[in-house]
N, C-alpha and C. Protein backbone atom coordinates (compact mmCIF):
# COMPACT_ATOMS: atom_id res chain seq x y z
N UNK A 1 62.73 51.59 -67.64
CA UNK A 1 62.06 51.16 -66.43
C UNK A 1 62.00 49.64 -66.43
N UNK A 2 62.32 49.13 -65.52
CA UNK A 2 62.51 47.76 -65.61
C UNK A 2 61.56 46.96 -64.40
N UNK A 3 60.71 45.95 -65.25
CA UNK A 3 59.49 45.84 -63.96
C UNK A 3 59.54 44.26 -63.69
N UNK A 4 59.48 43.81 -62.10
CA UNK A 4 59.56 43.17 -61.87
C UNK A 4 58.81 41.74 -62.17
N UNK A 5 58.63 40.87 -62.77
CA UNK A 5 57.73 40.16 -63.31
C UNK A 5 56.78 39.20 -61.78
N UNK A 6 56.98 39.59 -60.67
CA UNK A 6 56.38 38.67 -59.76
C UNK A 6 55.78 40.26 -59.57
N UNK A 7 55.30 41.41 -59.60
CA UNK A 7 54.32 41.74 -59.42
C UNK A 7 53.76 42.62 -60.77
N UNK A 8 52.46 42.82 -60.31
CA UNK A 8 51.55 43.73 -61.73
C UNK A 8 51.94 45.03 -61.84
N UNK A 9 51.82 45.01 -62.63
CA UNK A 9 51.69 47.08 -63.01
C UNK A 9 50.24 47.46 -62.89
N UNK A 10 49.35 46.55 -63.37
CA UNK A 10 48.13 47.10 -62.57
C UNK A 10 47.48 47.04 -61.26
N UNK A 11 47.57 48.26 -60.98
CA UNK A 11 46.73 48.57 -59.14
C UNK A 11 45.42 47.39 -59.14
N UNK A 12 45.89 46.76 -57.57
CA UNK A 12 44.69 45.95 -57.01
C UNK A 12 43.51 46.49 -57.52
N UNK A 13 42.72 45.32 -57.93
CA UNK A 13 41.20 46.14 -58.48
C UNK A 13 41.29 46.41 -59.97
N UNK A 14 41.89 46.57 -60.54
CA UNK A 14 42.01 47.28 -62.45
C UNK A 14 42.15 45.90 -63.11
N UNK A 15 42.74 44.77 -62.56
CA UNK A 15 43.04 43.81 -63.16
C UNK A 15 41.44 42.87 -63.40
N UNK A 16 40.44 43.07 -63.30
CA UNK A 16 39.28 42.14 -63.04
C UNK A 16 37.89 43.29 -63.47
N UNK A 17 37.05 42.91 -64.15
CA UNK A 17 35.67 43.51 -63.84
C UNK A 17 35.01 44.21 -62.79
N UNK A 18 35.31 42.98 -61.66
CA UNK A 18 34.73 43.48 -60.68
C UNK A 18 34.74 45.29 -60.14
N UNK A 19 33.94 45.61 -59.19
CA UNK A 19 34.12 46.56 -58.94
C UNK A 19 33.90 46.06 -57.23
N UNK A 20 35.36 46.62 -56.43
CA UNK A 20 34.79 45.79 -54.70
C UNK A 20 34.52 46.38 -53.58
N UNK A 21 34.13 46.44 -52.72
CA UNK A 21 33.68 44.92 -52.64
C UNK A 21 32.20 44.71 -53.13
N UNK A 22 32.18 43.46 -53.58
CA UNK A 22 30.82 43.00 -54.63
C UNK A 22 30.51 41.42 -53.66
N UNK A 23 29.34 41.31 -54.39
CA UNK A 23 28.48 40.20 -53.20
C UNK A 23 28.67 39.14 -54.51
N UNK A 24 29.31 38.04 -53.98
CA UNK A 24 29.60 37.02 -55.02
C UNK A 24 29.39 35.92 -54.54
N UNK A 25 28.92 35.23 -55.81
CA UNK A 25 28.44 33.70 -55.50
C UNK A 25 29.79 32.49 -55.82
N UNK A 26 29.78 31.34 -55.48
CA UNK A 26 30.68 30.58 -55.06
C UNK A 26 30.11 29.20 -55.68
N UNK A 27 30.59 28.67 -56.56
CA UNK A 27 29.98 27.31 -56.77
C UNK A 27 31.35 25.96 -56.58
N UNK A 28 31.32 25.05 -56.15
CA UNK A 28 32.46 24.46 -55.95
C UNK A 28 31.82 22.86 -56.07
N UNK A 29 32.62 22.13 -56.91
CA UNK A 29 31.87 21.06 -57.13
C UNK A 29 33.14 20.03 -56.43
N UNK A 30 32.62 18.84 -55.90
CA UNK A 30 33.37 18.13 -55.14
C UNK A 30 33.29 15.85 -54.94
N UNK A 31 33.97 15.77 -54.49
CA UNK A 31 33.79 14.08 -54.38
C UNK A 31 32.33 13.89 -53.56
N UNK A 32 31.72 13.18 -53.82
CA UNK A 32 30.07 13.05 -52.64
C UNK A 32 30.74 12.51 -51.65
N UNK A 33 31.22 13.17 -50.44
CA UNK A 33 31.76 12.83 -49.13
C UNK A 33 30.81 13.69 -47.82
N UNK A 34 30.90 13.25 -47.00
CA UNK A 34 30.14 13.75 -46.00
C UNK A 34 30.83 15.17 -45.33
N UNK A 35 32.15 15.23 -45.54
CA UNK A 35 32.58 16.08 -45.27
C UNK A 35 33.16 17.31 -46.13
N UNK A 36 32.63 17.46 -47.36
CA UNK A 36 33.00 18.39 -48.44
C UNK A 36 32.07 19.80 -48.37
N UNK A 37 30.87 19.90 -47.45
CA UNK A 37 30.51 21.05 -47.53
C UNK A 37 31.11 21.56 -45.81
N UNK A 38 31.70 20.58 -45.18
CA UNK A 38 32.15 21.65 -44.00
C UNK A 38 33.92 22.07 -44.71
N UNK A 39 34.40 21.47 -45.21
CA UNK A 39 35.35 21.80 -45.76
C UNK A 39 35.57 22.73 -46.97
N UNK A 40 34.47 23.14 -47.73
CA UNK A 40 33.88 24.10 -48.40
C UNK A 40 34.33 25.78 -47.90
N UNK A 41 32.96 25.44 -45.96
CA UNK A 41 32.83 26.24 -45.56
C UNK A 41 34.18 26.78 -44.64
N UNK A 42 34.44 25.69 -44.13
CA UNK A 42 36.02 26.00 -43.15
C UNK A 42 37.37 27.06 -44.13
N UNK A 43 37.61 26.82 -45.54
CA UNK A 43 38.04 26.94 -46.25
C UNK A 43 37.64 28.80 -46.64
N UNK A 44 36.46 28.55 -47.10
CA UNK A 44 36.12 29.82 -47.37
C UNK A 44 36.28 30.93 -46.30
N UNK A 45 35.50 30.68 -45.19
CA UNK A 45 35.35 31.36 -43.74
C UNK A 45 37.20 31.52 -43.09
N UNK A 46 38.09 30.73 -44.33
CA UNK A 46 39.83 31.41 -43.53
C UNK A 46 40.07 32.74 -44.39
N UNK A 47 39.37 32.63 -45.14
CA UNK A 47 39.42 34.03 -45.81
C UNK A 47 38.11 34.89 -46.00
N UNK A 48 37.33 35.14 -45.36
CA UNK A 48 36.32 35.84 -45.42
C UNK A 48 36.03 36.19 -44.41
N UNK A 49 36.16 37.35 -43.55
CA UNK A 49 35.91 36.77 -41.65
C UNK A 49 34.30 37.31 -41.58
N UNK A 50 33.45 37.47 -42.11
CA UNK A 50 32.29 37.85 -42.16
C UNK A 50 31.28 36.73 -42.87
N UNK A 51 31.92 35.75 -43.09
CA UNK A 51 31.28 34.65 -44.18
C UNK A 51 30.12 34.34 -43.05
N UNK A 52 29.13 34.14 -43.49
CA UNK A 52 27.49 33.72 -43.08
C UNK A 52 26.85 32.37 -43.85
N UNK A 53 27.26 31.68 -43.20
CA UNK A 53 27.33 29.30 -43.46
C UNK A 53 25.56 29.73 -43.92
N UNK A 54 24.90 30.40 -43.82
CA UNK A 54 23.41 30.08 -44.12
C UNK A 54 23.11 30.37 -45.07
N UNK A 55 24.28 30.95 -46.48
CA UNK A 55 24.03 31.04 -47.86
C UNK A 55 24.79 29.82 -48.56
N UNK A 56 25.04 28.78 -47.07
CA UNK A 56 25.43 27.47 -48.18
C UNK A 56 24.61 26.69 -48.75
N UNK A 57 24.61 26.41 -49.77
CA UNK A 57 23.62 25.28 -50.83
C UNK A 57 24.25 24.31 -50.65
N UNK A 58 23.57 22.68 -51.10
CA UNK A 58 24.38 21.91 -51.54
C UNK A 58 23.17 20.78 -52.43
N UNK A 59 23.75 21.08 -53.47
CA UNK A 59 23.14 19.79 -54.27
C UNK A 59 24.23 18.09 -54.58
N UNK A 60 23.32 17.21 -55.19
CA UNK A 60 24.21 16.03 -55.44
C UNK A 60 23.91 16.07 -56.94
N UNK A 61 24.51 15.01 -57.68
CA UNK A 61 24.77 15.14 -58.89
C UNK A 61 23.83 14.18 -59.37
N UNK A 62 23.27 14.08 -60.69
CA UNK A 62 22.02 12.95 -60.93
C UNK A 62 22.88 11.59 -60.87
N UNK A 63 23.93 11.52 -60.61
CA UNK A 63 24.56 9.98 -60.72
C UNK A 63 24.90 9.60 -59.09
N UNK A 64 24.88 10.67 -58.24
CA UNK A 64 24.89 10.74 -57.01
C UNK A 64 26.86 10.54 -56.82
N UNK A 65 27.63 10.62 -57.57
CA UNK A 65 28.99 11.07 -57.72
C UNK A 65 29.98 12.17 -56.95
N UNK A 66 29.15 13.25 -57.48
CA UNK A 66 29.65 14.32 -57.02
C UNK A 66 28.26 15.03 -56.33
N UNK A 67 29.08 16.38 -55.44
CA UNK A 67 28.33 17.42 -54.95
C UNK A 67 29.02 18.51 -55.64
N UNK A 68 27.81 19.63 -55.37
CA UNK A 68 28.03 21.23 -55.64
C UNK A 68 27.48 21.79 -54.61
N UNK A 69 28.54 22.31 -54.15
CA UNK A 69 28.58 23.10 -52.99
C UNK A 69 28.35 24.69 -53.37
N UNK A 70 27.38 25.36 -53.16
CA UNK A 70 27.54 27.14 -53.44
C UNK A 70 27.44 28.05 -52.26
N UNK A 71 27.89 29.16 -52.69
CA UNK A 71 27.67 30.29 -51.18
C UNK A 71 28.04 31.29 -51.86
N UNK A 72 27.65 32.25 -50.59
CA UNK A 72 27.53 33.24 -51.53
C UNK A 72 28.00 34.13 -50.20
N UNK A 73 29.25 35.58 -50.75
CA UNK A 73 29.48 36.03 -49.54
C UNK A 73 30.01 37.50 -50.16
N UNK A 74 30.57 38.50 -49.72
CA UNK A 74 30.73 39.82 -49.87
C UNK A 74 32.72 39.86 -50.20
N UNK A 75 32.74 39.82 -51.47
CA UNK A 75 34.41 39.78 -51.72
C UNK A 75 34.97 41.43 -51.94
N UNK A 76 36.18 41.23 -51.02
CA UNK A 76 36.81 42.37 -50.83
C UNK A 76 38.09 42.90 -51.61
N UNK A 77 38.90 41.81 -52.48
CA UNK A 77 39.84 42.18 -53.35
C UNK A 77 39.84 41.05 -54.41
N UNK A 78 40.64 41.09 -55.74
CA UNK A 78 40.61 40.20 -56.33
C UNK A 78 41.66 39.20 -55.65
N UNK A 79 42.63 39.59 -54.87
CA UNK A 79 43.68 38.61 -54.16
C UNK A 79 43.09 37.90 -53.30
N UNK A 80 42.06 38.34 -52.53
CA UNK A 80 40.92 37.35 -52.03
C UNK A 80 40.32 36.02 -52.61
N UNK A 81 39.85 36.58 -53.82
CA UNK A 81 38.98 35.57 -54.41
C UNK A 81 40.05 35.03 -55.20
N UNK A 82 41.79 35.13 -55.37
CA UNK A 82 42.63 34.40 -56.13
C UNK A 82 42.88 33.23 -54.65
N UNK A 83 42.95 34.14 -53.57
CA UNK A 83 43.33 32.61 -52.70
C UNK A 83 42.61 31.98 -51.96
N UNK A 84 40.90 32.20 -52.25
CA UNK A 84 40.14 31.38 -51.88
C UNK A 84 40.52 30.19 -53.25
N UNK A 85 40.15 30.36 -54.32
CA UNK A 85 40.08 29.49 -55.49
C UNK A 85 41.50 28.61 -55.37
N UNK A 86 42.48 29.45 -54.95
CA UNK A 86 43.92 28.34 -55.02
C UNK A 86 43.70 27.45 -54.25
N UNK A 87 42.67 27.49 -52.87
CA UNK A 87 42.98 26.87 -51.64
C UNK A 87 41.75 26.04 -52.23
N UNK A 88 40.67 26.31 -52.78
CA UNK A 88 39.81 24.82 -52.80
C UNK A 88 40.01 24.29 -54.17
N UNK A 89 40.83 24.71 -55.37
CA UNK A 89 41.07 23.82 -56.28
C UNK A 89 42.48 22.96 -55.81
N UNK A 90 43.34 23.45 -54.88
CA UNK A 90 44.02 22.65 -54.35
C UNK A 90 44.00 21.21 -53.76
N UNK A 91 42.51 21.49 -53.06
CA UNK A 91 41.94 20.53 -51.96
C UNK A 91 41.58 19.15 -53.22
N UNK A 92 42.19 17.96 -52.51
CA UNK A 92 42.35 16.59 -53.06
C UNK A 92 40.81 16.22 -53.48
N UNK A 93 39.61 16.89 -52.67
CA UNK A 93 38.74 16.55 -52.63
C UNK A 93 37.64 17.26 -53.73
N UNK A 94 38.23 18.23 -54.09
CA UNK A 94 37.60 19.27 -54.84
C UNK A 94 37.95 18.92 -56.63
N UNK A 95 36.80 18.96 -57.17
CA UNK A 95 37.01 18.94 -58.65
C UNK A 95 37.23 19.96 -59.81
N UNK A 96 36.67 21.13 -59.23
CA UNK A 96 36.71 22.65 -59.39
C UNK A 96 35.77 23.34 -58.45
N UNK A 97 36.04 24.63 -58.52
CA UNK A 97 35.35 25.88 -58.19
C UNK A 97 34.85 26.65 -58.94
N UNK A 98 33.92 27.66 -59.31
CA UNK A 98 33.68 28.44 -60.26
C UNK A 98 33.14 29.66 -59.27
C-alpha cells in the first residue's frame, strides 16, 4: 500500500486531543499597534462564521511593547484551528499565537 505523503492516514479529528467541536480559547500576542486587535478579530471571524468579537480581551505588556490579544470561540475541526494559526502567525504583525 503506498500512501501519499501530502495527506494523513489519520481521519480528521484522531490526529489531536481534542474532541469537536470544543469551545477554545485563543491567545495571540502582537506589535502594540492600534490596529492588531481588529486584525486579530477580522482574521479569526474568516474562519469561524459564528465568532462573537465580545470574548475579545486585550491586554498590553508591562513594557508597553507588545499586546495579547485573546478570544475565545467554538472550534469545529483541527484543519480549522491549523488555518486560523497559519494565517495569524503569518501576519507581519503578529509574534505568536497560542
Amino acid at each position: 500500500m503506498s500512501t501519499d505523503p501530502r495527506r494523513s492516514p489519520i481521519p480528521e479529528g484522531r490526529d489531536t486531543n481534542f474532541e469537536f467541536p470544543t469551545e477554545y480559547p485563543l491567545k495571540v500576542a502582537g506589535k502594540n499597534l492600534p490596529t492588531l486587535e481588529s486584525t486579530v478579530i477580522t482574521i479569526v471571524s474568516k474562519h469561524v462564521e459564528d465568532f462573537d468579537a465580545t470574548t475579545v480581551t486585550v491586554r498590553e505588556s508591562k513594557g508597553g511593547k507588545y499586546l495579547a490579544v485573546s478570544v475565545s470561540f467554538t472550534a469545529r475541526s483541527k484543519n480549522q484551528l491549523d488555518s486560523i494559526y497559519t494565517e495569524l502567525t503569518g501576519h507581519a504583525d503578529i509574534v505568536w499565537a497560542l
